[in-house]
Protein backbone atom coordinates (compact mmCIF):
# COMPACT_ATOMS: atom_id res chain seq x y z
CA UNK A 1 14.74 30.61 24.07
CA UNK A 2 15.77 29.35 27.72
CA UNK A 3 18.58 27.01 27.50
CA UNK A 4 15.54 24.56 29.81
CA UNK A 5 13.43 24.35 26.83
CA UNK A 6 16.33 23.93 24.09
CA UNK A 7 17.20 20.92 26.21
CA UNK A 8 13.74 19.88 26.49
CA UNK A 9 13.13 19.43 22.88
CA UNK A 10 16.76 18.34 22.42
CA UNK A 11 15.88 15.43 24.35
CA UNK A 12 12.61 14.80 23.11
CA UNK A 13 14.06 14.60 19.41
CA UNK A 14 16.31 11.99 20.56
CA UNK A 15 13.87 9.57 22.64
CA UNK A 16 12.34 9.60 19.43
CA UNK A 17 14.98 8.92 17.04
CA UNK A 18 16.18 6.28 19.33
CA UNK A 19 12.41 4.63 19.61
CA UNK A 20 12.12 4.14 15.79
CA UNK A 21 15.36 3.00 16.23
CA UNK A 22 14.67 0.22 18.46
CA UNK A 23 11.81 -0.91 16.83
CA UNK A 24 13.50 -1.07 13.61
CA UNK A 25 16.16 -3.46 15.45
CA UNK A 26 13.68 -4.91 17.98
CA UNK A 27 13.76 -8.72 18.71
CA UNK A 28 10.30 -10.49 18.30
CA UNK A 29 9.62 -13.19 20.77
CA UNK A 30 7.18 -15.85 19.61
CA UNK A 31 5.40 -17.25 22.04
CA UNK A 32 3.23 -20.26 22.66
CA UNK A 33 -0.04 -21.03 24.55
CA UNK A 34 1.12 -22.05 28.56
CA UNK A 35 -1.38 -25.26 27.57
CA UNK A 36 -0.02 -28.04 25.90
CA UNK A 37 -2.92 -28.84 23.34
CA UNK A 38 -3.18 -26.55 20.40
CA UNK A 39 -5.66 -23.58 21.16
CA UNK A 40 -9.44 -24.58 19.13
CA UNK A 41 -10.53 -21.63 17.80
CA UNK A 42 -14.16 -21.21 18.50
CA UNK A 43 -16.52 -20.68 15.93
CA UNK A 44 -18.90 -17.01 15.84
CA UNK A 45 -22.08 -17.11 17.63
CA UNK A 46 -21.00 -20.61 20.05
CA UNK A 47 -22.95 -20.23 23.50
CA UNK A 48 -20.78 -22.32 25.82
CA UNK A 49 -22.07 -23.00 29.44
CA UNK A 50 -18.64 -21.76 30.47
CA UNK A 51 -16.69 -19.14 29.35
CA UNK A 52 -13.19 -21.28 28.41
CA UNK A 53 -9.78 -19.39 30.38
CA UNK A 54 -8.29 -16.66 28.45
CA UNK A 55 -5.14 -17.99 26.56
CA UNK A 56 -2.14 -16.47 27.98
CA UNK A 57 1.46 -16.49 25.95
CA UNK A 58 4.89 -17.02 27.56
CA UNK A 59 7.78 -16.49 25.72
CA UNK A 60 9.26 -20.20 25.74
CA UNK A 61 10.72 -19.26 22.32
CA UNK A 62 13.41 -16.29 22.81
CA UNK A 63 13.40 -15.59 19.23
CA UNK A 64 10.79 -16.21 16.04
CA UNK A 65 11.77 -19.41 14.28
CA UNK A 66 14.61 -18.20 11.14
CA UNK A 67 12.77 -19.05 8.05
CA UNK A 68 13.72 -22.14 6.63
CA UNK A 69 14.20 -22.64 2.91
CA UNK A 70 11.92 -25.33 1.25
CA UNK A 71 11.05 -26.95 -2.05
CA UNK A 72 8.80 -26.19 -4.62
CA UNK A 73 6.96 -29.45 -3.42
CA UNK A 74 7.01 -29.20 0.21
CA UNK A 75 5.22 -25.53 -0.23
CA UNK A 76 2.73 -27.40 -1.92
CA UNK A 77 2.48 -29.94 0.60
CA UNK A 78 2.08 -27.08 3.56
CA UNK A 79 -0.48 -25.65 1.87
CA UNK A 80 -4.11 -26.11 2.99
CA UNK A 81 -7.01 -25.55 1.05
CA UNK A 82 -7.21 -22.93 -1.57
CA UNK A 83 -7.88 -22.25 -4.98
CA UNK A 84 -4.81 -22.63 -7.06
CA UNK A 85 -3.92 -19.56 -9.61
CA UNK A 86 -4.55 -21.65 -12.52
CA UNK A 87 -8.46 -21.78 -11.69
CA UNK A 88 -8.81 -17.97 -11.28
CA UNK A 89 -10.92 -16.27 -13.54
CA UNK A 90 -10.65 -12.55 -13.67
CA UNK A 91 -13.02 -9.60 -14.97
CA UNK A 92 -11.82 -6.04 -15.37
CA UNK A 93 -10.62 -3.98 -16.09
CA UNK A 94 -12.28 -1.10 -14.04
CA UNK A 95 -10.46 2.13 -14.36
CA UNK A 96 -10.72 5.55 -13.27
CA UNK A 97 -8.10 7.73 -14.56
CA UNK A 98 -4.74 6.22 -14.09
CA UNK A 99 -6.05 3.46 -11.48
CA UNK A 100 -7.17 0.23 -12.83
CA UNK A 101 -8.71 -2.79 -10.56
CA UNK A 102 -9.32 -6.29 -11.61
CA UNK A 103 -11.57 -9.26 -9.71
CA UNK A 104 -10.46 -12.33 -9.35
CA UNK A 105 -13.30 -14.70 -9.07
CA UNK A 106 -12.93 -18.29 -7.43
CA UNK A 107 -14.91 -20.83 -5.37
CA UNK A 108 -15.08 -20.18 -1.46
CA UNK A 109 -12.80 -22.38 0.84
CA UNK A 110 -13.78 -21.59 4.03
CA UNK A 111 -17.24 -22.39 4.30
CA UNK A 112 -18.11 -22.29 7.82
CA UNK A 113 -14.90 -20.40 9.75
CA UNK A 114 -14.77 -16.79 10.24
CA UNK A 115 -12.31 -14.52 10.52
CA UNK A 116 -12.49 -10.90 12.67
CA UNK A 117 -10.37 -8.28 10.82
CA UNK A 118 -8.11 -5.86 13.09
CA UNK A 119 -10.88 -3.16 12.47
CA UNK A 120 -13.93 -4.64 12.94
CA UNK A 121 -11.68 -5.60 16.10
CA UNK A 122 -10.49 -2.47 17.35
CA UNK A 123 -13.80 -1.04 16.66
CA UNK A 124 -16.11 -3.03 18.41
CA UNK A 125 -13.68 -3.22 21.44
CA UNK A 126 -12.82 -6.35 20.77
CA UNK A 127 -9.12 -6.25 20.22
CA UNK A 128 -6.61 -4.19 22.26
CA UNK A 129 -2.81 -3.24 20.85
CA UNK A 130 -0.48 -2.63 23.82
CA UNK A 131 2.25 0.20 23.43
CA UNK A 132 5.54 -1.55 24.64
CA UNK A 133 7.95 1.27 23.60
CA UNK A 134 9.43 -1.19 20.83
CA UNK A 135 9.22 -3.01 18.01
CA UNK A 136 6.96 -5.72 19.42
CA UNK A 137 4.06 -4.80 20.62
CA UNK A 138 1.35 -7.08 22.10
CA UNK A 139 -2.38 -7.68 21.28
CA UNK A 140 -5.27 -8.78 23.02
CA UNK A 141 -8.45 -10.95 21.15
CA UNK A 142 -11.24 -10.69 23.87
CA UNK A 143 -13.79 -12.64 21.21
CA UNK A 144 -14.45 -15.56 20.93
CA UNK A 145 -13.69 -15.52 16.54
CA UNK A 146 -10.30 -15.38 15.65
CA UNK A 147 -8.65 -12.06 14.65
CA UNK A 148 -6.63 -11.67 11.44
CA UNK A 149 -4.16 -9.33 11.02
CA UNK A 150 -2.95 -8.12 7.63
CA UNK A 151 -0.14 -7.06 6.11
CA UNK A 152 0.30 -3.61 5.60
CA UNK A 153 -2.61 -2.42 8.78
CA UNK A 154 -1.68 0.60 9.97
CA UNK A 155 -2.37 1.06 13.61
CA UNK A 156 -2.76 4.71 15.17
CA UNK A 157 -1.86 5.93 18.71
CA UNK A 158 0.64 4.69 20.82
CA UNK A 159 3.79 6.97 21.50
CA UNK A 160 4.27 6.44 17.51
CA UNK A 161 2.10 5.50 14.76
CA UNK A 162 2.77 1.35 12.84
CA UNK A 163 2.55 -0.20 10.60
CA UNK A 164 2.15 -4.14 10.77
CA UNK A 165 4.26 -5.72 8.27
CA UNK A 166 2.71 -9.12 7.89
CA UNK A 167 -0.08 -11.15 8.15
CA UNK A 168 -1.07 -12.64 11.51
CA UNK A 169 -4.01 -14.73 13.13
CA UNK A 170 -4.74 -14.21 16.54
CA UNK A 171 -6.99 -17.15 18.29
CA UNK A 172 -9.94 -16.37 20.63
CA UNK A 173 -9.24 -14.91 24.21
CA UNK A 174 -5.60 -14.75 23.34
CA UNK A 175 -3.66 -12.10 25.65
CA UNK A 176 -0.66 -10.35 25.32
CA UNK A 177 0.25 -12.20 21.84
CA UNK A 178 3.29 -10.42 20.64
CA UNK A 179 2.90 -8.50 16.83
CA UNK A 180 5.96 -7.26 15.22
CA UNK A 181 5.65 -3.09 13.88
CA UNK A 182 7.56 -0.61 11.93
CA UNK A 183 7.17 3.06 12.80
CA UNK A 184 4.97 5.06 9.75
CA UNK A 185 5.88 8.29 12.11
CA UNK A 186 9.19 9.38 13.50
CA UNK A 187 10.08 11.76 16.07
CA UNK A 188 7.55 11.09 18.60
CA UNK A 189 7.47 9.15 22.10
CA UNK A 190 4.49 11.13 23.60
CA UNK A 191 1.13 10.69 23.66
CA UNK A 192 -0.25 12.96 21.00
CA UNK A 193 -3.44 15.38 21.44
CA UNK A 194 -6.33 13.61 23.34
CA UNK A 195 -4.85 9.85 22.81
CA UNK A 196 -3.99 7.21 24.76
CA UNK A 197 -0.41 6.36 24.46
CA UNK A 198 -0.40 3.40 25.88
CA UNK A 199 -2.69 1.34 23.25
CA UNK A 200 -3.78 1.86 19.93
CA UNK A 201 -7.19 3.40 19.11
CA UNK A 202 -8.10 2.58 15.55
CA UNK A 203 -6.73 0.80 11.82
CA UNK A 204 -8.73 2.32 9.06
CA UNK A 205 -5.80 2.55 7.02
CA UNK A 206 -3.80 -0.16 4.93
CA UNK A 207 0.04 0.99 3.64
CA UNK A 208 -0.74 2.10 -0.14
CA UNK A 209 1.69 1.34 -2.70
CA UNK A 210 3.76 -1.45 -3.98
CA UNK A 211 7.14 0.04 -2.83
CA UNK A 212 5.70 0.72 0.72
CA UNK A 213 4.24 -2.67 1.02
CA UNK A 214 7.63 -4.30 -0.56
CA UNK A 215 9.42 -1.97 2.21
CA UNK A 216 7.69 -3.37 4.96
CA UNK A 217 7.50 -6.96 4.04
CA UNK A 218 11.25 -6.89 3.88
CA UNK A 219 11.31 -5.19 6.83
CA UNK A 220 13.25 -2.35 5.93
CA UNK A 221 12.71 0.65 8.48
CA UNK A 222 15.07 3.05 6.53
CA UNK A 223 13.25 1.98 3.36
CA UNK A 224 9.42 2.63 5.37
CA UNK A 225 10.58 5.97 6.66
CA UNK A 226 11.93 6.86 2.91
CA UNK A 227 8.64 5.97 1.32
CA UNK A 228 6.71 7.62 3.80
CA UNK A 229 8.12 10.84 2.87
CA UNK A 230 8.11 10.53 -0.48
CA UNK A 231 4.28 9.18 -0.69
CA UNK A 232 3.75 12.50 1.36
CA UNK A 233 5.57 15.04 -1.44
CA UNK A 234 3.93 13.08 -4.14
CA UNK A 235 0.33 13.40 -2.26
CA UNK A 236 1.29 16.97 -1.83
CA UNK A 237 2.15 18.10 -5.19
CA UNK A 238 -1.31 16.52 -6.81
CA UNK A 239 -3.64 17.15 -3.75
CA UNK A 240 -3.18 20.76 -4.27
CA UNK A 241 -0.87 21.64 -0.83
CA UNK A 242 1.01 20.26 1.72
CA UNK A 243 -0.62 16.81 3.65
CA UNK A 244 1.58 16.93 6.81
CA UNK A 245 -0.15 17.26 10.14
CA UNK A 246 0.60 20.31 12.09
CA UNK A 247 0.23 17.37 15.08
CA UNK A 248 3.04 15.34 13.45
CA UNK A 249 4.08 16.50 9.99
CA UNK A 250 5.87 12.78 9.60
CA UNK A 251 2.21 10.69 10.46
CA UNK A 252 1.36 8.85 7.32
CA UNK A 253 -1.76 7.96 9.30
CA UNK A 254 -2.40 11.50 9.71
CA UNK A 255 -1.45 12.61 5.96
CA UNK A 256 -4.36 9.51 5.02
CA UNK A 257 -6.59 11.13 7.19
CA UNK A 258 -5.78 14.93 5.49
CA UNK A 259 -9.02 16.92 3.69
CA UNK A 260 -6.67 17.33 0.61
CA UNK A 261 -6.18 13.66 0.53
CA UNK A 262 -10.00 12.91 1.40
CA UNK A 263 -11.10 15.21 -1.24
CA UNK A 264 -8.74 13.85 -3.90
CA UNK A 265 -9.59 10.48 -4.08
CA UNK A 266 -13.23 10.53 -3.84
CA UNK A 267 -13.85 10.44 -7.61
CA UNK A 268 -12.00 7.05 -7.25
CA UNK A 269 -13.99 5.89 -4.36
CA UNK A 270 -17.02 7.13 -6.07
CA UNK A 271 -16.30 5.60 -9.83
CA UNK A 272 -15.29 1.92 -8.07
CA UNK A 273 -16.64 1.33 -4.60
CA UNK A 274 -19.30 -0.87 -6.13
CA UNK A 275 -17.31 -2.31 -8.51
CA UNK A 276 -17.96 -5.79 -6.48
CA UNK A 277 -21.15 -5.51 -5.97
CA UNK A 278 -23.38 -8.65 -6.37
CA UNK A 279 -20.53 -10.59 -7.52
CA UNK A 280 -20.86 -13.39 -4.65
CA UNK A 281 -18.05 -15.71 -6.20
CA UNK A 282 -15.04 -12.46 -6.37
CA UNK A 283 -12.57 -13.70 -3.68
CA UNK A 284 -9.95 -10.92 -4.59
CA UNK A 285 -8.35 -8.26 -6.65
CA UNK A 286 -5.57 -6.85 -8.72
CA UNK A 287 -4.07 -3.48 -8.98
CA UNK A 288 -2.58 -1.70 -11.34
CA UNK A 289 -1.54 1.93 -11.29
CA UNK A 290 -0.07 4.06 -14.48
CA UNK A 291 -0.46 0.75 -16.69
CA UNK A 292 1.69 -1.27 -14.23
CA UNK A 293 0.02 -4.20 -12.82
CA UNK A 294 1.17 -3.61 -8.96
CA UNK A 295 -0.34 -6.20 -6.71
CA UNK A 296 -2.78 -8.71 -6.18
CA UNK A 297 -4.66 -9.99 -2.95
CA UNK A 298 -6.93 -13.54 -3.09
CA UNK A 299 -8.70 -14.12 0.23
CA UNK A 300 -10.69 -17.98 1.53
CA UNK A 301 -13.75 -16.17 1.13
CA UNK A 302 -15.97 -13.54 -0.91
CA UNK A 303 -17.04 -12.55 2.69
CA UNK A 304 -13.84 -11.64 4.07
CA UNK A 305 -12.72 -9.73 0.90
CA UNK A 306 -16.02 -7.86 0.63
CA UNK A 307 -15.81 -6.76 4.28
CA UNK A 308 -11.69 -6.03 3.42
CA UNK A 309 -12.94 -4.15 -0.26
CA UNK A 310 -13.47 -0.29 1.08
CA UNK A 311 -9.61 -0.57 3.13
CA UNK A 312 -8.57 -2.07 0.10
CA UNK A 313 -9.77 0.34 -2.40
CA UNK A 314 -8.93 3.58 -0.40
CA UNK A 315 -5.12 2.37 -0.01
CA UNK A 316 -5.26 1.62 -3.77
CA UNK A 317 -6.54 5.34 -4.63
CA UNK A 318 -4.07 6.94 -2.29
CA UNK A 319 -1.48 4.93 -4.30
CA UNK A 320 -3.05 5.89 -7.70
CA UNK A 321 -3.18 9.89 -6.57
CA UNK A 322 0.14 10.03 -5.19
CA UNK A 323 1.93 8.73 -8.96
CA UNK A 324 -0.64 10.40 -11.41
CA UNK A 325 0.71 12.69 -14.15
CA UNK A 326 -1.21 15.29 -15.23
CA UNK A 327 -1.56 15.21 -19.10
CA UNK A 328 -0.86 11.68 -19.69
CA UNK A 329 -2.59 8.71 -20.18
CA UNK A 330 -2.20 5.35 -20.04
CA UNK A 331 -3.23 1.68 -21.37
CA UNK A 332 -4.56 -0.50 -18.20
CA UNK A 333 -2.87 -4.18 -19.02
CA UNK A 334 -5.13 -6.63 -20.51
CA UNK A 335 -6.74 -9.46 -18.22
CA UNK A 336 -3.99 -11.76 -20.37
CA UNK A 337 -1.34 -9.69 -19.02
CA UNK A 338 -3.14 -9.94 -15.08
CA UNK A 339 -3.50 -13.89 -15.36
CA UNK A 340 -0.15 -14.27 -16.69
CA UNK A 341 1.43 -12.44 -13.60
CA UNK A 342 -1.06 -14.70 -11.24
CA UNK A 343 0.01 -17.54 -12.33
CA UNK A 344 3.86 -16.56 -12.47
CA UNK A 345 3.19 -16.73 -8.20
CA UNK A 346 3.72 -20.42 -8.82
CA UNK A 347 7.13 -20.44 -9.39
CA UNK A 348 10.36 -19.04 -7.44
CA UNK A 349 12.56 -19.89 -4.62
CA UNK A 350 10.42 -21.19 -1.27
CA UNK A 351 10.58 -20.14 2.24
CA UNK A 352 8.99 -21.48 5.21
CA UNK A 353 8.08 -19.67 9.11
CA UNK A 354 5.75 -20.02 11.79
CA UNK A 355 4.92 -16.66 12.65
CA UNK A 356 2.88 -17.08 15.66
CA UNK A 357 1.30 -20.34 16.94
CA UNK A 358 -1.87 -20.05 14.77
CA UNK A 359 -0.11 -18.93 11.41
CA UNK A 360 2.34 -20.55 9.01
CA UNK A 361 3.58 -18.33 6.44
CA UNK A 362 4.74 -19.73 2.98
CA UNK A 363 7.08 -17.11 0.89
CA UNK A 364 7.35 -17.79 -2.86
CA UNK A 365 10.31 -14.95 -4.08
CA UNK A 366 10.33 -15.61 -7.93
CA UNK A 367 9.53 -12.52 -10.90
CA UNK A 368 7.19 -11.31 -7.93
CA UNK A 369 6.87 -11.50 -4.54
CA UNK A 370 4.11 -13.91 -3.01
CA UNK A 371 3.23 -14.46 0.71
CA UNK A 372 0.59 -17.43 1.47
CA UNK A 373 -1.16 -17.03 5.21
CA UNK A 374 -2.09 -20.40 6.32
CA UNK A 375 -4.34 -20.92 9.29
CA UNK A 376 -2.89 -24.03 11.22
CA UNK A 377 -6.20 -24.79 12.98
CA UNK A 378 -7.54 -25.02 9.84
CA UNK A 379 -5.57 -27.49 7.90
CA UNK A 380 -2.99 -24.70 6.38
CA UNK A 381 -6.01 -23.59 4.86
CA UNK A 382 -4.40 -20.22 2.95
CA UNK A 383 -6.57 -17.42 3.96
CA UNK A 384 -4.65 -14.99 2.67
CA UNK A 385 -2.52 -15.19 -0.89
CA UNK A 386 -0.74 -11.63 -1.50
CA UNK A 387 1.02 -11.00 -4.21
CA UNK A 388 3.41 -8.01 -5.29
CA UNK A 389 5.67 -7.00 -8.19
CA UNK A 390 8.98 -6.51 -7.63
């Protein structure tokens, strides 16, 4: 091999490397609207005479306020609407092999707002991600219904695959809002095949598993990149054959995407896909994989976890394939065992941040780890209560 194309790669490898790196260490700038008023969100399907100016963000803040510790109390005083853990009812358990999923059923609380997830954003060409070659990257909400991102959405394109490691709501006609990501593919700074490197094309994939999701929401890189490639070997050894991408053999979006992995969870998909069906007042769901209750996610509306369900489901099958024994069985945990660990969300040490202008954040780190997404142009209403075992 030419000594030319030894340094080629040579150098390649190492704008890589040092890419993951600096999103792993990457500042993120919060930023607020150049208006003074708080930005109204506009409700889907408003006609206006006049289309309102696009909201543009500056960085006045350098730096994302430091979470703040807070009482048990004052977390209940920040909190908006929602239906408290105590006034859950669950049904379940539906199990297929060693997966088991629970509903969590509950009265609405946000009647009239809606919410555009990252998908339906991406998909419609409603959202743009901008590649910034770091750890913050930028997004773009060109509708006029507010755009939620959650925890765990993995984004593909860019120079490198991300994940996005918490939950975010991005107002109407906002522009270059700045989103935090960890890299769920290492070694490349390039655009890859036929994609555009410079945004992000798609998000059909959530982070599966509790360890991944714990990873990220701690906002370990090491710790992502880790559980990346063991989630791989693990999909590997029960899908029949390798998952890797000959593209990128270290793309967890590509692995997701692999005919092994397709193939392998589709008598999942198949035995629980409708497992909500017709049940207008299920706001949510638990998971529990190898009799181990792992998480739990309660949403402000049936709509917005029915539209959420297939995402859901798929990461919680991937999870479910990639720890499943052959040869043994085991007991799902009863729906005493489920509400017990719901209402255990109650209690812990409280943390407060503002994680964008639209989105307070309430962390509850007790025997599990509990995030509560509050819309601030909503009250604090909590659109988003995620919950996983430590």
């Amino acid at each position: 091999m030419k000594s030319q194309s030894i340094i080629g790669i040579v150098l390649g490898s190492a704008l890589g490397v040092a890419l993951c790196f600096g999103i792993a260490l990457g500042l993120f700038h919060l930023v607020q609207p150049t208006m003074h008023a708080r930005p109204q969100f506009i409700a889907q399907g408003a006609v206006a005479n006049q289309a309102p100016a696009p909201l543009i963000w500056d960085d006045l803040f350098q730096q994302m306020p430091v979470e703040k510790a807070c009482t048990q109390q004052e977390a209940v005083t920040l909190r908006g609407p929602q239906v408290a853990a105590k006034e859950y009812t669950v049904s379940g358990p539906f199990t297929h092999a060693n997966l088991s999923v629970y509903l969590i059923h509950g009265a609405d609380t946000m009647k009239v707002q809606r919410v555009l997830t990252l998908e339906q954003g991406l998909t419609r060409n409603l959202a743009v991600v901008h590649e910034t070659g770091t750890g913050q990257l930028t997004i773009d909400n060109l509708g006029a219904t507010p755009l939620f991102i959650q925890a765990g959405d993995i984004i593909k394109g860019g120079t490198q695959d991300r994940v996005l490691p918490y939950d975010m709501l991005v107002p109407p006609l906002a522009q270059r809002q700045p989103i935090q990501a960890l890299c769920v593919e290492q070694g490349r700074s390039r655009p890859r095949g036929n994609e555009i490197s410079t945004s992000f094309g798609s998000s059909t994939e959530q982070l599966p598993g509790q360890k991944l999701k714990v990873a990220a929401s701690r906002q370990s890189q090491g710790d992502v990149w880790n559980g990346v490639a063991l989630l791989q070997s693990n999909l590997s050894r029960n899908a029949g054959g390798s998952v890797k991408s000959a593209q990128s053999s270290t793309s967890l979006q590509l692995t997701l995407e692999n005919q092994r992995v397709q193939q392998a969870i589709e008598t999942y998909l198949d035995k629980l896909f409708q497992t909500p069906d017709g049940k207008n007042d299920a706001i949510g769901f638990a998971v529990a994989v190898n009799g181990r209750i792992q998480s739990a996610d309660v949403y402000a509306s049936s709509s917005l976890f029915q539209e959420l369900w297939p995402k859901l489901l798929k990461s919680s099958a991937v999870a479910a394939l990639a720890e499943r024994t052959d040869g043994r069985t085991f007991e799902s945990p009863s729906t005493k065992s489920l509400q017990s660990f719901l209402a255990a969300t109650e209690t812990g040490q409280c943390f407060q941040q503002q994680v964008s202008p639209a989105t307070l954040v309430l962390r509850t780190e007790g025997q599990s780890l509990v995030f509560d997404t509050c819309d601030i142009g909503q009250g604090n209403l909590v659109l988003h209560r995620s919950v996983l075992a430590k």
